[in-house]
N, C-alpha and C. Protein backbone atom coordinates (compact mmCIF):
# COMPACT_ATOMS: atom_id res chain seq x y z
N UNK A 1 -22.20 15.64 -11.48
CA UNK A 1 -21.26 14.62 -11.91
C UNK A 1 -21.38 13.39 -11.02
N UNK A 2 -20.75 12.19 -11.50
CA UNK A 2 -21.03 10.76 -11.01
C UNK A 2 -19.76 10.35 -11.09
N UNK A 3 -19.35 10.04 -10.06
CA UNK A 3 -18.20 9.11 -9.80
C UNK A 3 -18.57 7.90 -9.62
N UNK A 4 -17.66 6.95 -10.63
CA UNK A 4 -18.27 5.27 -10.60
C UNK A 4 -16.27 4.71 -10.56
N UNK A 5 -16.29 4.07 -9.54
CA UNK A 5 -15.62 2.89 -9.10
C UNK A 5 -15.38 1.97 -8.78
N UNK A 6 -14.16 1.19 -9.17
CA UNK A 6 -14.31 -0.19 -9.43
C UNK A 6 -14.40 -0.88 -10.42
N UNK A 7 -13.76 -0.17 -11.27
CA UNK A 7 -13.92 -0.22 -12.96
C UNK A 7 -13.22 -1.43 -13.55
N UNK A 8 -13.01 -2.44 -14.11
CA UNK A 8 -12.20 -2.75 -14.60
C UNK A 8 -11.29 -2.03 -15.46
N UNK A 9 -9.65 -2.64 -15.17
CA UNK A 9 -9.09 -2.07 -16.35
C UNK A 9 -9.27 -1.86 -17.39
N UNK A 10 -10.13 -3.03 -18.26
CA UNK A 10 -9.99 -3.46 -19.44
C UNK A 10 -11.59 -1.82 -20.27
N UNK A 11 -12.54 -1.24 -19.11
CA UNK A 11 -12.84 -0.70 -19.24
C UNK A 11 -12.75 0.17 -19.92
N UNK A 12 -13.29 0.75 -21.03
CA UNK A 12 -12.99 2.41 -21.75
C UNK A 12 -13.96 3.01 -21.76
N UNK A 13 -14.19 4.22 -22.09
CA UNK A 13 -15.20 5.26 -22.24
C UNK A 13 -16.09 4.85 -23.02
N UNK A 14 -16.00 4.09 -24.46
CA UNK A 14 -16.67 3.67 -25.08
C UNK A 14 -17.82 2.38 -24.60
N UNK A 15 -17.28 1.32 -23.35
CA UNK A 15 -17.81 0.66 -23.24
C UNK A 15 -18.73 0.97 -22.65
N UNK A 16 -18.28 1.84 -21.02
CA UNK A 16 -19.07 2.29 -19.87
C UNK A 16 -20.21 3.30 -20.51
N UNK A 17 -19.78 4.06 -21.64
CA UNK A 17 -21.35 4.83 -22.16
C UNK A 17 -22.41 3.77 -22.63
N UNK A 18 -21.64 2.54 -23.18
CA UNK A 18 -22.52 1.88 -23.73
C UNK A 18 -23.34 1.28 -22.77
N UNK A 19 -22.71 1.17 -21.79
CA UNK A 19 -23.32 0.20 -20.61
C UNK A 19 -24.55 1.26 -20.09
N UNK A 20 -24.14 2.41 -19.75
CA UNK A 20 -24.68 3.48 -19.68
C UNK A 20 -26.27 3.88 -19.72
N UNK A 21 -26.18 3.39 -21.37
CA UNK A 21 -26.83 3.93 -22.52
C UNK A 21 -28.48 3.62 -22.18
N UNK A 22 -28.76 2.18 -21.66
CA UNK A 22 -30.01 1.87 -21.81
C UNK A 22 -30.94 2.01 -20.40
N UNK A 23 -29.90 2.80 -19.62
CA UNK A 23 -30.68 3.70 -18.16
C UNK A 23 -31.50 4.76 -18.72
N UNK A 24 -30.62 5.46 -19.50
CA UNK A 24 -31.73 6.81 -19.87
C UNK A 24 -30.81 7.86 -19.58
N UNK A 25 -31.48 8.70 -19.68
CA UNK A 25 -31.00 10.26 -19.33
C UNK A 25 -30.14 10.88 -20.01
N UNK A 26 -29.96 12.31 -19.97
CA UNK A 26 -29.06 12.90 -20.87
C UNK A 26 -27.54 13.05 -20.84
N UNK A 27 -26.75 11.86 -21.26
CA UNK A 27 -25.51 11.36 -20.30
C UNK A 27 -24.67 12.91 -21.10
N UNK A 28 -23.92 13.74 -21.16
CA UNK A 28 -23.15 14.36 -21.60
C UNK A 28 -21.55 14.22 -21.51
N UNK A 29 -21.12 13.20 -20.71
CA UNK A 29 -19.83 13.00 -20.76
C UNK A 29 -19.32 11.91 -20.07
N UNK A 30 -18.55 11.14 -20.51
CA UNK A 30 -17.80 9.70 -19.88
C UNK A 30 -16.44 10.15 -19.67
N UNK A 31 -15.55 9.93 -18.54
CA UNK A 31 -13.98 9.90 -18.85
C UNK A 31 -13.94 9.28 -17.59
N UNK A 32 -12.83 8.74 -18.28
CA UNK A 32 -12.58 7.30 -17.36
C UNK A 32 -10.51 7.67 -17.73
N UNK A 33 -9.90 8.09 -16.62
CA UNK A 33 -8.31 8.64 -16.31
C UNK A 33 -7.43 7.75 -16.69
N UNK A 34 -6.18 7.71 -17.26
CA UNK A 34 -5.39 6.68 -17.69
C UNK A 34 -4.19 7.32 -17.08
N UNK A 35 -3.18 6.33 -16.08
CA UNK A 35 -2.38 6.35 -16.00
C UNK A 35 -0.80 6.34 -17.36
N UNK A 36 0.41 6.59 -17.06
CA UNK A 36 1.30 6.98 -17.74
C UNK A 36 1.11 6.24 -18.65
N UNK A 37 1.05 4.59 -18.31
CA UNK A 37 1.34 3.78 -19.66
C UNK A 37 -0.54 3.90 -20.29
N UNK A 38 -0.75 4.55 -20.27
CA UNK A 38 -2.27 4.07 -20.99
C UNK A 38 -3.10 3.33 -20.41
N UNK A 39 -3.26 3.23 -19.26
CA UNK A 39 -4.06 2.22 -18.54
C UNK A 39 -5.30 2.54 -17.47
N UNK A 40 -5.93 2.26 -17.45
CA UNK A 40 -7.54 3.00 -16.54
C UNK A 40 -7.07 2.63 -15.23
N UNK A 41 -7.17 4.28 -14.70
CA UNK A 41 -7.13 4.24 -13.11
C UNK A 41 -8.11 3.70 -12.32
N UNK A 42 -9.23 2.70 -13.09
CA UNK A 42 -10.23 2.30 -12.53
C UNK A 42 -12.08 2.70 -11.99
N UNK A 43 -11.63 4.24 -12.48
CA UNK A 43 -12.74 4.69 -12.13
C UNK A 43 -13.46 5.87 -13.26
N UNK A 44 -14.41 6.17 -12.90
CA UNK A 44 -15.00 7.45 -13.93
C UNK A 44 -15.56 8.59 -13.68
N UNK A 45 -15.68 9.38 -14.60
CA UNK A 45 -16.44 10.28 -13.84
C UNK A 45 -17.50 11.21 -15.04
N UNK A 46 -18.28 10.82 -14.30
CA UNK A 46 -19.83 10.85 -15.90
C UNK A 46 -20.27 11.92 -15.61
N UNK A 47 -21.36 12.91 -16.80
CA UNK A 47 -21.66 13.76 -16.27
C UNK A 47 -23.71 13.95 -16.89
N UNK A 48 -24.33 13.95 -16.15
CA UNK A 48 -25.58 14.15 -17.05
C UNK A 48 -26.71 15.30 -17.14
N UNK A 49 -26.60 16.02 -18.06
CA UNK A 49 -27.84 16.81 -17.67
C UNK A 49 -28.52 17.55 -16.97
N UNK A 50 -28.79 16.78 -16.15
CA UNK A 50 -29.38 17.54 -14.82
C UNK A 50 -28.97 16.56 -14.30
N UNK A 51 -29.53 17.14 -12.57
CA UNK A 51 -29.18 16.32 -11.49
C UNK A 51 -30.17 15.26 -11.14
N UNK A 52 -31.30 15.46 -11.48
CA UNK A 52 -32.55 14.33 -11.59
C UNK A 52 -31.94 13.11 -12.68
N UNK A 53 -31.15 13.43 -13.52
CA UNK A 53 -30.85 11.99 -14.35
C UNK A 53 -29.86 11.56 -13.46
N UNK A 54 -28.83 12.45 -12.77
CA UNK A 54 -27.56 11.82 -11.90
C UNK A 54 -28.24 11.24 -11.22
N UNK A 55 -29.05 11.49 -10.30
CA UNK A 55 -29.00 10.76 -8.88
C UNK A 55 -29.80 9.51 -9.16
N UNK A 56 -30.68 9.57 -10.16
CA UNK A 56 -31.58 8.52 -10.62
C UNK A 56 -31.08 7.29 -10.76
N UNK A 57 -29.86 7.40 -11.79
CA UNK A 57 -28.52 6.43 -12.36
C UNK A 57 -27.89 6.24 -11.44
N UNK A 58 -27.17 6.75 -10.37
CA UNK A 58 -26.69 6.58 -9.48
C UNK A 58 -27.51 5.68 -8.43
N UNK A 59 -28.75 5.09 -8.32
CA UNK A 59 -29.52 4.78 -7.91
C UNK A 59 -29.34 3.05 -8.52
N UNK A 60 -29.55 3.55 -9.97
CA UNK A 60 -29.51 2.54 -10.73
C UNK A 60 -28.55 1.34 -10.64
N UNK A 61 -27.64 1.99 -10.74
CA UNK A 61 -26.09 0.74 -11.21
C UNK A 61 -25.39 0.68 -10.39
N UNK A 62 -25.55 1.66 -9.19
CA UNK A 62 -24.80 1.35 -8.08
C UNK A 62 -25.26 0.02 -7.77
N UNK A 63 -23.72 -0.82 -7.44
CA UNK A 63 -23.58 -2.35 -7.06
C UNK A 63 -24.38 -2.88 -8.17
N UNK A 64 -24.09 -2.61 -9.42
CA UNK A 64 -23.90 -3.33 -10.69
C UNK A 64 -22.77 -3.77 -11.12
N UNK A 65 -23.25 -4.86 -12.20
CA UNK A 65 -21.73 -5.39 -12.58
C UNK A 65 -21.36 -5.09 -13.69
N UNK A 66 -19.99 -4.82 -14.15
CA UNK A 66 -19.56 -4.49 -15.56
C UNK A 66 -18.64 -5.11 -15.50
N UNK A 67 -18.73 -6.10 -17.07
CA UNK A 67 -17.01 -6.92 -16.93
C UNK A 67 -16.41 -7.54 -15.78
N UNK A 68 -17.27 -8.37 -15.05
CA UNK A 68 -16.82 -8.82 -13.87
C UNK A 68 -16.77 -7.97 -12.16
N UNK A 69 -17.15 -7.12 -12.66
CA UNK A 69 -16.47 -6.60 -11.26
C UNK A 69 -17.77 -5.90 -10.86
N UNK A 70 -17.99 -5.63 -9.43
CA UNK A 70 -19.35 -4.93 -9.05
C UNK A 70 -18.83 -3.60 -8.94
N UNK A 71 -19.54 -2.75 -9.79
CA UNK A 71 -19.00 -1.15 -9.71
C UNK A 71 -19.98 -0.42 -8.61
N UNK A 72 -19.29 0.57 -7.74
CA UNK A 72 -20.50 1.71 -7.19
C UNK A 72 -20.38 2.96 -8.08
N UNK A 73 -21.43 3.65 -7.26
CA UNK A 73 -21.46 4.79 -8.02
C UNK A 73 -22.07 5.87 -6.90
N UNK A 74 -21.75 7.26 -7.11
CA UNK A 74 -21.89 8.24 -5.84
C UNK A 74 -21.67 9.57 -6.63
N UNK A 75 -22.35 10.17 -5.89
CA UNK A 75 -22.48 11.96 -6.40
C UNK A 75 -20.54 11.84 -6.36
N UNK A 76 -19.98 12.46 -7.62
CA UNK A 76 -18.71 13.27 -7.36
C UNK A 76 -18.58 14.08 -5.94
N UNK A 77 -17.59 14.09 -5.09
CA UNK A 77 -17.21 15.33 -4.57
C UNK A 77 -16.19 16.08 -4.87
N UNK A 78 -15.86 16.11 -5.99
CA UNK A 78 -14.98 17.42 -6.63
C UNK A 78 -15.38 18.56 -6.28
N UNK A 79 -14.57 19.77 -6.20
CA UNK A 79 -15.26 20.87 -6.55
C UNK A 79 -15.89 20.90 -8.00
N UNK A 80 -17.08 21.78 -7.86
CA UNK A 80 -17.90 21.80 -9.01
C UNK A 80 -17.25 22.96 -10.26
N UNK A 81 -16.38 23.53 -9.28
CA UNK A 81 -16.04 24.78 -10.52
C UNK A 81 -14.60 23.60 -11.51
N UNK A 82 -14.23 22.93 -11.11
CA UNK A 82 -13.40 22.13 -12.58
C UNK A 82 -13.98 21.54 -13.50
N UNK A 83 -13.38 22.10 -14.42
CA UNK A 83 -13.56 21.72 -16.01
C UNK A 83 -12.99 20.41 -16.08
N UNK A 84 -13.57 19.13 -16.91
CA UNK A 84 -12.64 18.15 -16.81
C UNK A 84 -12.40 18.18 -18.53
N UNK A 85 -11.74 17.85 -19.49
CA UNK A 85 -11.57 18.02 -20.77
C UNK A 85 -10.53 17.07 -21.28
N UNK A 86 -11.23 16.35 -22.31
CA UNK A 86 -10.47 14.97 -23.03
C UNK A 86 -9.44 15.38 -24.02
N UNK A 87 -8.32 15.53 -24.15
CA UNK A 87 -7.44 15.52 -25.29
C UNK A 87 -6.45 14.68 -25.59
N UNK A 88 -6.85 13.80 -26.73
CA UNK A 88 -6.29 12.54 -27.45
C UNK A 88 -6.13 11.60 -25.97
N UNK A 89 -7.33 11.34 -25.07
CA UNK A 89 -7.42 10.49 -24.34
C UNK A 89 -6.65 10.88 -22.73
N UNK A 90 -6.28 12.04 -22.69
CA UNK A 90 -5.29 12.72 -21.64
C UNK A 90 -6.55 13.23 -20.57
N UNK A 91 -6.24 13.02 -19.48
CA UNK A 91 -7.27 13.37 -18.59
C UNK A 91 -6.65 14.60 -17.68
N UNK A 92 -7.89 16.19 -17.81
CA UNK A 92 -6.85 17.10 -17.99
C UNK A 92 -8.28 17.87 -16.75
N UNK A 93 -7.34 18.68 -15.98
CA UNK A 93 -8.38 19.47 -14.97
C UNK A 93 -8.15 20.77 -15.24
N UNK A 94 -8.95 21.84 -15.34
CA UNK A 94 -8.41 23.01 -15.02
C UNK A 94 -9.36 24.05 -14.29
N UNK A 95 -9.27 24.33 -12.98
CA UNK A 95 -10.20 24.85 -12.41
C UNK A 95 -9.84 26.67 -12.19
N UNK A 96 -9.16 27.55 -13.22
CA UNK A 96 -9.06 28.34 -12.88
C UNK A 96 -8.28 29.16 -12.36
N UNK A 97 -7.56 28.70 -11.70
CA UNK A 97 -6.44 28.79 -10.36
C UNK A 97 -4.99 28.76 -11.49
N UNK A 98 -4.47 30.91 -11.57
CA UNK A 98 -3.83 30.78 -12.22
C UNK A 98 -2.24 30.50 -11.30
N UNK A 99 -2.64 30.64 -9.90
CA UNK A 99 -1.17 30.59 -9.18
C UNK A 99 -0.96 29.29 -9.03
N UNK A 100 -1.57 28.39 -9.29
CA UNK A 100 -1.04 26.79 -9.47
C UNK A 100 -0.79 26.01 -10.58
N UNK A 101 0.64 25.95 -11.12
CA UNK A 101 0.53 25.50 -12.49
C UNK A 101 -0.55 23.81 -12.70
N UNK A 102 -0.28 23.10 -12.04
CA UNK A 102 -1.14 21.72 -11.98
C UNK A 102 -2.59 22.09 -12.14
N UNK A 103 -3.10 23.02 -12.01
CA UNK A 103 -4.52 23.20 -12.30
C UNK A 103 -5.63 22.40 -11.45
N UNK A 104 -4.59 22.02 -10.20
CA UNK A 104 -5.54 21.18 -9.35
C UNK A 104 -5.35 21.76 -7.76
N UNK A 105 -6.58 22.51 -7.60
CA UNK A 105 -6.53 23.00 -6.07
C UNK A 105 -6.30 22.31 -4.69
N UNK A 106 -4.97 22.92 -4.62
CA UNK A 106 -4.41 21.67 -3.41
C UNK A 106 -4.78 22.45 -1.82
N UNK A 107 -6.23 23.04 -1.76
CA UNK A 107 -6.62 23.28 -0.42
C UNK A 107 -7.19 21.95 0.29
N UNK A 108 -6.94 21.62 1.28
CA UNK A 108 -7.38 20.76 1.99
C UNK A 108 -6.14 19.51 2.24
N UNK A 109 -6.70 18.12 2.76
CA UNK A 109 -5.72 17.34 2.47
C UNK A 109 -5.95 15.78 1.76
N UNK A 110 -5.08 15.65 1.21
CA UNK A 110 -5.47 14.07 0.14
C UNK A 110 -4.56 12.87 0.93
N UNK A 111 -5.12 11.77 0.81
CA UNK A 111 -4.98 10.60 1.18
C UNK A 111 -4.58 9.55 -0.08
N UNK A 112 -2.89 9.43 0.16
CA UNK A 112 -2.51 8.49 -1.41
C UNK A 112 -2.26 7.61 -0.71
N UNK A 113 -2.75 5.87 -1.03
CA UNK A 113 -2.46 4.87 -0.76
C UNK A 113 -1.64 3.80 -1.60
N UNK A 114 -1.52 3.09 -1.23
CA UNK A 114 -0.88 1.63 -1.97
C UNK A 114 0.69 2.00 -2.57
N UNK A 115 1.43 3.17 -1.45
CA UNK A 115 2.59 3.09 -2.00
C UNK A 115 3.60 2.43 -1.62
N UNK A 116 4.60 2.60 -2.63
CA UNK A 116 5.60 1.66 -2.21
C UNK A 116 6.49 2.03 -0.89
N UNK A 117 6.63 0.65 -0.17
CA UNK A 117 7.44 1.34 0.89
C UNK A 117 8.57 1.82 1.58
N UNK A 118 9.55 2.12 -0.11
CA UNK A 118 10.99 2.72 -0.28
C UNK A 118 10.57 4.21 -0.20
N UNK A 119 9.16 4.70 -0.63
CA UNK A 119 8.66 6.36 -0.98
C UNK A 119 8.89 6.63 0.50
N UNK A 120 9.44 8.15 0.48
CA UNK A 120 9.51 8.70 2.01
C UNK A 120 9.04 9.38 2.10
């Protein structure tokens, strides 16, 4: 998998495959996360084939531009065992893990930024 950030909002799945499209390789999946109101969290996460088309593309368009903005691009570090799965545009994880209802393995620790500074 390929994590690309720096997306514009105005970005969708439809565009970024298209943009995609004329690198090559066997792209098998675009999703690009939408916050509550419908809106792109900015980033994506592609998936291709093998790993000889990832790293290739990743090669490629890293510090390319789409729609204004210079996007990178970098191997995912997700764990590899999550499923990521599109329904009616809902960006949905499920790795298995039946003792966590969120379906998102909270071993380790995450770093949330840009909050507001009433959150305690």
């Amino acid at each position: 998998r390929i994590y690309i950030g720096n997306l514009d909002w105005s970005v969708d799945w439809k565009i970024l495959k298209d943009h995609l499209k004329p690198y090559g390789g066997d792209l098998k999946y675009v999703n690009i996360p939408q916050d509550n109101q419908g809106r792109s969290k900015g980033f994506a996460l592609v998936e291709y084939g093998s790993p000889d088309d990832a790293t290739r593309i990743i090669g490629t368009i890293n510090d390319t531009v789409l729609n204004g903005r210079m996007m990178f691009a970098r191997e995912d570090k997700e764990d590899r065992n999550n499923k990521f799965t599109i329904d009616n545009d809902n960006y949905q994880v499920d790795n298995n893990d039946n003792n966590n209802a969120t379906g998102v393995s909270l071993n380790g620790r995450i770093y949330i930024g840009n909050l507001d500074w009433s959150v305690d």
